[in-house]
Protein backbone atom coordinates (compact mmCIF):
# COMPACT_ATOMS: atom_id res chain seq x y z
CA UNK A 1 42.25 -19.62 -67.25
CA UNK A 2 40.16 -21.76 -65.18
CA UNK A 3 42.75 -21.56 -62.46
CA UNK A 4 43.22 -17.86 -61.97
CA UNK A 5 39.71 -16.96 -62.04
CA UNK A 6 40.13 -19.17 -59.12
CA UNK A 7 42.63 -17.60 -57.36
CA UNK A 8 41.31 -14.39 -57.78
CA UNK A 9 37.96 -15.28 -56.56
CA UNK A 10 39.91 -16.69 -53.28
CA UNK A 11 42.20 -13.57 -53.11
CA UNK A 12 38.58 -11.28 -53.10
CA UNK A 13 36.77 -13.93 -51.15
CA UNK A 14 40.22 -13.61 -48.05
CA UNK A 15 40.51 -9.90 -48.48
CA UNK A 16 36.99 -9.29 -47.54
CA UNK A 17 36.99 -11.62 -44.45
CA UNK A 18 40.94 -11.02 -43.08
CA UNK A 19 40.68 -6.68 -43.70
CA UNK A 20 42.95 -6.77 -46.27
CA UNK A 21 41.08 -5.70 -49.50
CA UNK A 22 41.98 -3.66 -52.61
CA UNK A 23 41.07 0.02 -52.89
CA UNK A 24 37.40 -0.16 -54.58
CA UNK A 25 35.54 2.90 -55.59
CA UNK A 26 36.49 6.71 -56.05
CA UNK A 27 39.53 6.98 -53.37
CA UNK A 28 36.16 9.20 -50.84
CA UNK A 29 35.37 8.36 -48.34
CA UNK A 30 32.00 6.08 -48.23
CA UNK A 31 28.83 7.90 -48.42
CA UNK A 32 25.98 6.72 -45.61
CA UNK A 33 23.32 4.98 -46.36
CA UNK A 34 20.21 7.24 -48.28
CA UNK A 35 17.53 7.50 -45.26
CA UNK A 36 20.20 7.58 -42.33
CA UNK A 37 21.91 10.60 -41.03
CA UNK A 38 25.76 9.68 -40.18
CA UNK A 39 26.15 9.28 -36.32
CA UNK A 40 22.84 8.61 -35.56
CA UNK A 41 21.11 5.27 -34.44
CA UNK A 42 17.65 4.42 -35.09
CA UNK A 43 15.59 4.95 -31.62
CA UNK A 44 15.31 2.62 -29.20
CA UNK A 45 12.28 1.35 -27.52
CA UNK A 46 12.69 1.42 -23.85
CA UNK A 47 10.63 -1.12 -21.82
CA UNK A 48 7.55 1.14 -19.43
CA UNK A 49 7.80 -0.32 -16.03
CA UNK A 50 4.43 -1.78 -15.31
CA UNK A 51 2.53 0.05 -12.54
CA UNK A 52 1.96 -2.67 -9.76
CA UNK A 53 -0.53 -2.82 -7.03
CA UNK A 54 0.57 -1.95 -3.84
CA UNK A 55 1.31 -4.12 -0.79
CA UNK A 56 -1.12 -3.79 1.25
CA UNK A 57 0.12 -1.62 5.22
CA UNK A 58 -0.01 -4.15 8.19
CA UNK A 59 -2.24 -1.19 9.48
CA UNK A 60 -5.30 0.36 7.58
CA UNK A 61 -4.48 3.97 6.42
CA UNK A 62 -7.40 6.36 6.68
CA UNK A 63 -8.42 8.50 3.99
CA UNK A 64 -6.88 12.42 4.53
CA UNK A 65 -10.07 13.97 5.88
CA UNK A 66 -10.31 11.38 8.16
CA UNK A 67 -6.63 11.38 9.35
CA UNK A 68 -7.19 14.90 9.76
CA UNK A 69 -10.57 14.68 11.89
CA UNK A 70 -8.70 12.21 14.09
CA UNK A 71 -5.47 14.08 15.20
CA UNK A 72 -8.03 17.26 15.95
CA UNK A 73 -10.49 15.07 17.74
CA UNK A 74 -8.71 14.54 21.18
CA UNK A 75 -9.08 11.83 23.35
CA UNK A 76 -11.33 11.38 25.80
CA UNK A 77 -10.76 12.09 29.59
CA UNK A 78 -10.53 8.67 32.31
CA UNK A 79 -14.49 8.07 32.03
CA UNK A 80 -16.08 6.12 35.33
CA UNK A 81 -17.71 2.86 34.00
CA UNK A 82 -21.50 2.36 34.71
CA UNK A 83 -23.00 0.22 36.75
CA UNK A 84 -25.20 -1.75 34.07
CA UNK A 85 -22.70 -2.65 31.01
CA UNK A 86 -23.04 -6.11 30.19
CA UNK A 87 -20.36 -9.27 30.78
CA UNK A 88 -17.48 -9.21 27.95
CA UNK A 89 -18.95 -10.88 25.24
CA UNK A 90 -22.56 -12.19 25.80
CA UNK A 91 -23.91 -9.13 26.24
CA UNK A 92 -22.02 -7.12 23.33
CA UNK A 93 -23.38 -6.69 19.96
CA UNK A 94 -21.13 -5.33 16.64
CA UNK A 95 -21.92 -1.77 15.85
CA UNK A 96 -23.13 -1.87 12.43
CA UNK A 97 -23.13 0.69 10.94
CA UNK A 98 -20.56 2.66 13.41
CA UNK A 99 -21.24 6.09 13.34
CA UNK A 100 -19.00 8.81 12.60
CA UNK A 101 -17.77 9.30 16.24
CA UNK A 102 -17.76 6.02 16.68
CA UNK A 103 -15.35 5.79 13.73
CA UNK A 104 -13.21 8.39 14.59
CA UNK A 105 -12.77 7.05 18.16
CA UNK A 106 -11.59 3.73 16.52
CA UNK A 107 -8.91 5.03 14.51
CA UNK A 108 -7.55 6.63 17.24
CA UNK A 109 -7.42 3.65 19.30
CA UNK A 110 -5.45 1.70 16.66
CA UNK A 111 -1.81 2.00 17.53
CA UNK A 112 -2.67 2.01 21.42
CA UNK A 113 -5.05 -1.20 21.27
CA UNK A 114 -2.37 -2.96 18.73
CA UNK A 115 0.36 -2.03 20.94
CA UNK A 116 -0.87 -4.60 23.75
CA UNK A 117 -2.16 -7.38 20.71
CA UNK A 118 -5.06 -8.69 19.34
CA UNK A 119 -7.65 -8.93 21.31
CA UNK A 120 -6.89 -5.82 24.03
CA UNK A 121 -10.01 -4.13 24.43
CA UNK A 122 -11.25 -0.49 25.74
CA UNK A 123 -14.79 0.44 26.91
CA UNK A 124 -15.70 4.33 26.61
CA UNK A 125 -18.42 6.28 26.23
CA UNK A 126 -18.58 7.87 22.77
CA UNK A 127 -20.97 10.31 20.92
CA UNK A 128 -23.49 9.50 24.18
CA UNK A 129 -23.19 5.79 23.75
CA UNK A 130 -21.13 3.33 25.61
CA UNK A 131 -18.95 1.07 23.00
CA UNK A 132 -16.01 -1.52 24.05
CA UNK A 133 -13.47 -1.31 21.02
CA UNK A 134 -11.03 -4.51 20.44
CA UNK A 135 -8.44 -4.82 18.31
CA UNK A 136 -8.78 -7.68 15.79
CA UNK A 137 -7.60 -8.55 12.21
CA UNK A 138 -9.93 -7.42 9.70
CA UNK A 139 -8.93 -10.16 7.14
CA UNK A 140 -8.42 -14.12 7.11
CA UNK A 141 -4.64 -13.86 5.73
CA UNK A 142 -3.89 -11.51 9.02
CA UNK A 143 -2.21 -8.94 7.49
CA UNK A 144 -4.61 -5.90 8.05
CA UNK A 145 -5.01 -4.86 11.81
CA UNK A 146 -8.18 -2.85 12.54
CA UNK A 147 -10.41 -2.09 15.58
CA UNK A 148 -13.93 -3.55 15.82
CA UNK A 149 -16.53 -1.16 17.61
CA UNK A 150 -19.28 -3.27 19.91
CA UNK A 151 -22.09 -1.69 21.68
CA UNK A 152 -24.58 -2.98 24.32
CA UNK A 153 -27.74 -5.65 23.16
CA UNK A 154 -30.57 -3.96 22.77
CA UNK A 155 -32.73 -3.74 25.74
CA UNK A 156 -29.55 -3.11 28.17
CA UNK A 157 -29.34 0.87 29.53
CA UNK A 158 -26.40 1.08 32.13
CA UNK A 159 -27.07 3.33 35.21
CA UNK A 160 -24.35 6.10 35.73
CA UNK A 161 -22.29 6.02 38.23
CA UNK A 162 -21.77 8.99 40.30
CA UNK A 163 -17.90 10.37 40.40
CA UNK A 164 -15.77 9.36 43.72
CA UNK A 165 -14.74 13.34 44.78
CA UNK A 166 -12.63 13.08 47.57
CA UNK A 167 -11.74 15.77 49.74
């Protein structure tokens, strides 16, 4: 007896894992599970992409009032330069804090200063005042291209020239 217990228990046991196994239950079909509906997987959690911090542009990107003051702001005419401005860079001071104009006038220098490198520089008279803008990197990394606004040392008031009107 021993012996076919055996066997059977091996028939089950290669039935189950080769397909082959004996009609069990009813003759239904099988029922699914109690909890699940047939058909239907459980959800899946899909991974969020992480927001990451953007690279930051080559060249500074003004805020939208700003962007907007510059393109109405047009550029200046050829100005004649005074007699009195001081020798590039002894006599030159940075303009801290620019002011608005001053500002302005430097954004819309950008491309044309960076278009010739760093260090190109332009001397015009802005908001009353005479400034020299250069382009230079505004970080250690060089990656951020800006335009630095100088004005005259204190003390120095260049004459005006008269304009050359020829006939």
């Amino acid at each position: 007896m021993g012996l076919e217990i055996l066997i059977l228990l091996l028939a089950a046991w290669a039935a189950k894992h080769w397909g082959r196994s004996p009609p069990r239950g009813n003759g239904r079909a099988p029922q699914p599970r109690p909890g699940r509906t047939p058909g239907r997987r459980p959800p899946t959690i899909k991974p969020v992409p992480v927001p990451t911090a953007p690279k930051p542009s080559p060249v500074p990107v003004p805020a939208p009032a700003q962007a907007q003051k510059n393109q109405a702001t047009p550029p200046p005419w050829p100005q004649a330069m005074p007699v009195g401005l001081p020798a590039w860079p002894a006599g030159w001071t940075p303009a801290q804090p620019p002011p608005p104009a001053v500002v302005t006038r430097a954004w819309q220098l950008l491309p044309s200063l960076w278009a010739k490198g760093v260090g190109t520089k332009a001397t015009e008279q802005t908001g009353g005042s005479w400034y020299t803008y250069v382009a230079a990197w505004m970080n250690p990394a060089k990656t951020t291209k800006g335009v630095v606004a100088y004005k005259p040392k204190e003390g120095i008031v260049p004459a005006v020239r008269a304009p050359v009107v020829r006939a």
